[in-house]
Protein backbone atom coordinates (compact mmCIF):
# COMPACT_ATOMS: atom_id res chain seq x y z
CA UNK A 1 94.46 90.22 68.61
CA UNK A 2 94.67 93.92 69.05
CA UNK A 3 94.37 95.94 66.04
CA UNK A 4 97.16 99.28 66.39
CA UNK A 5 94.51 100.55 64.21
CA UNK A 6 91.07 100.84 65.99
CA UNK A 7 92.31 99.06 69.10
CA UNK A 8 94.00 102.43 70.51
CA UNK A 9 92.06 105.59 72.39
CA UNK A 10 91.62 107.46 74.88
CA UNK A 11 89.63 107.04 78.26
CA UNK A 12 88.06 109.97 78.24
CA UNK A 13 86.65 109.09 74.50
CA UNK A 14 85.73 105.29 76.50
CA UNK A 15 83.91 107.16 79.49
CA UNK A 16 81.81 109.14 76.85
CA UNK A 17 81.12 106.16 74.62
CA UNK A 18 80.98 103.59 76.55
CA UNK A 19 77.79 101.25 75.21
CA UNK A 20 79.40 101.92 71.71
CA UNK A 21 82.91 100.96 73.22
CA UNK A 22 80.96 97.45 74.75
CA UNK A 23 79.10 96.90 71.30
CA UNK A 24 82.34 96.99 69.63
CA UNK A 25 84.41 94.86 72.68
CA UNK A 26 81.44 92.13 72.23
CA UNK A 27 81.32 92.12 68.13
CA UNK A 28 84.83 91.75 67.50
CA UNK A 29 86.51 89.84 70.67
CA UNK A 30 89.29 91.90 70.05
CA UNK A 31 90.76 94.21 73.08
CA UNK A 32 91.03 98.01 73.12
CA UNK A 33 94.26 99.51 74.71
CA UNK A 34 92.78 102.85 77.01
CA UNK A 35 95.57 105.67 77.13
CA UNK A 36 95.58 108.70 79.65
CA UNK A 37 97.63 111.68 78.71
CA UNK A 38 98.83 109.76 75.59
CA UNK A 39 100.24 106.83 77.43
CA UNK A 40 98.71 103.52 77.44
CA UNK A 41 97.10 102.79 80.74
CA UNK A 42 94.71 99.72 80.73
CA UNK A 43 93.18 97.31 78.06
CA UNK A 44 89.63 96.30 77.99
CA UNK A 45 88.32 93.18 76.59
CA UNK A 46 84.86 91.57 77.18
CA UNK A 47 84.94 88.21 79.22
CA UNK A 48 84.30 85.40 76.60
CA UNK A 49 87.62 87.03 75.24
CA UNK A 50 88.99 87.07 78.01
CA UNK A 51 88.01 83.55 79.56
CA UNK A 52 90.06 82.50 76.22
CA UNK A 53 92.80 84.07 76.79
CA UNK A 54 92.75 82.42 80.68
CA UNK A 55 92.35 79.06 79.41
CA UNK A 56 95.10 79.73 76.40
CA UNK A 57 97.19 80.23 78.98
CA UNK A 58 96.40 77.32 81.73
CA UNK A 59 96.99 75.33 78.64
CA UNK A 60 100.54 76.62 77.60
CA UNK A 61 101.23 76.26 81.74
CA UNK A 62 100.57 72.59 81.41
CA UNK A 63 101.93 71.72 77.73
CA UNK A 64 105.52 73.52 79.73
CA UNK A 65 104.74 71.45 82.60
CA UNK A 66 104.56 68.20 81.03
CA UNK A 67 107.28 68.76 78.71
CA UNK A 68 109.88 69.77 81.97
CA UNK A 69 108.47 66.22 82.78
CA UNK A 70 109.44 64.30 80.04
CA UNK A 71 112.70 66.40 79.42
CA UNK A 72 113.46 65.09 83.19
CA UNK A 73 112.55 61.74 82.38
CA UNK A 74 115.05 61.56 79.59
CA UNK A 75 117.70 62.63 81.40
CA UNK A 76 117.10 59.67 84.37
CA UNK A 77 116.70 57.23 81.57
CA UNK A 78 119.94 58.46 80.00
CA UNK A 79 122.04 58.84 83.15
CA UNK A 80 122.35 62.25 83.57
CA UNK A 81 121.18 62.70 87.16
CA UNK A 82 123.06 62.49 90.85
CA UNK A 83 122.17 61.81 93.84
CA UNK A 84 119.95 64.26 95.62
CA UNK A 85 122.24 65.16 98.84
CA UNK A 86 125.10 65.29 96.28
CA UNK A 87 122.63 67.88 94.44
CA UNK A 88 121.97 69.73 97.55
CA UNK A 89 125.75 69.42 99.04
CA UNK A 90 126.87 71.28 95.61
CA UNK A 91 124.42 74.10 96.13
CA UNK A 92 124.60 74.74 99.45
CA UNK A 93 128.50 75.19 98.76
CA UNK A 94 127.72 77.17 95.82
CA UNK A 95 125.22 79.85 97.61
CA UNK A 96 127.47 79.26 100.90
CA UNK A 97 124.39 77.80 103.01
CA UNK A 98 125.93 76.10 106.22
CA UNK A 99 126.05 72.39 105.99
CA UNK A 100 122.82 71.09 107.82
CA UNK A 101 125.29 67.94 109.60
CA UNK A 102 123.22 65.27 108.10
């Protein structure tokens, strides 16, 4: 989680301290935002830190995947579908795509 505290400064201050800047990156976990001219600019995070974060997120991609699934799945098992070409007439009529004759 970055800290608004000690997580903020510059990357001139980074370029000059760098080892310290790692020590701390490695000893916490937590990410330090790098600004130029005042303005935030990159964040820097060591890689177990951020290999977590990568597989936080493949993990929320597939819990959202597999509950589109099952929400689809409901709705078949409930009735609320149509046909696919009746699906496709209404948007094509709806984005005015040309009717493909089939």
């Amino acid at each position: 989680m970055l800290n608004l505290e000690n997580g903020i400064d510059s990357l001139t201050n980074f370029k000059r301290q760098t080892s310290e800047y790692l020590r701390q990156l490695h000893e916490s976990g937590s990410p330090i935002v790098l600004t130029v001219n005042g303005k935030a600019e990159v964040v820097v995070q060591d890689a177990a830190a951020y290999q977590r974060l990568v597989e936080l997120a493949a993990r929320a991609d597939r819990e959202e995947t597999v509950a589109a699934i099952r929400e689809g799945l409901a709705d078949a098992e409930a009735g609320r579908v149509k046909p696919a070409r009746k699906a496709l007439k209404a948007l094509a009529k709806k984005y005015g795509i040309p009717d493909s004759g089939e």
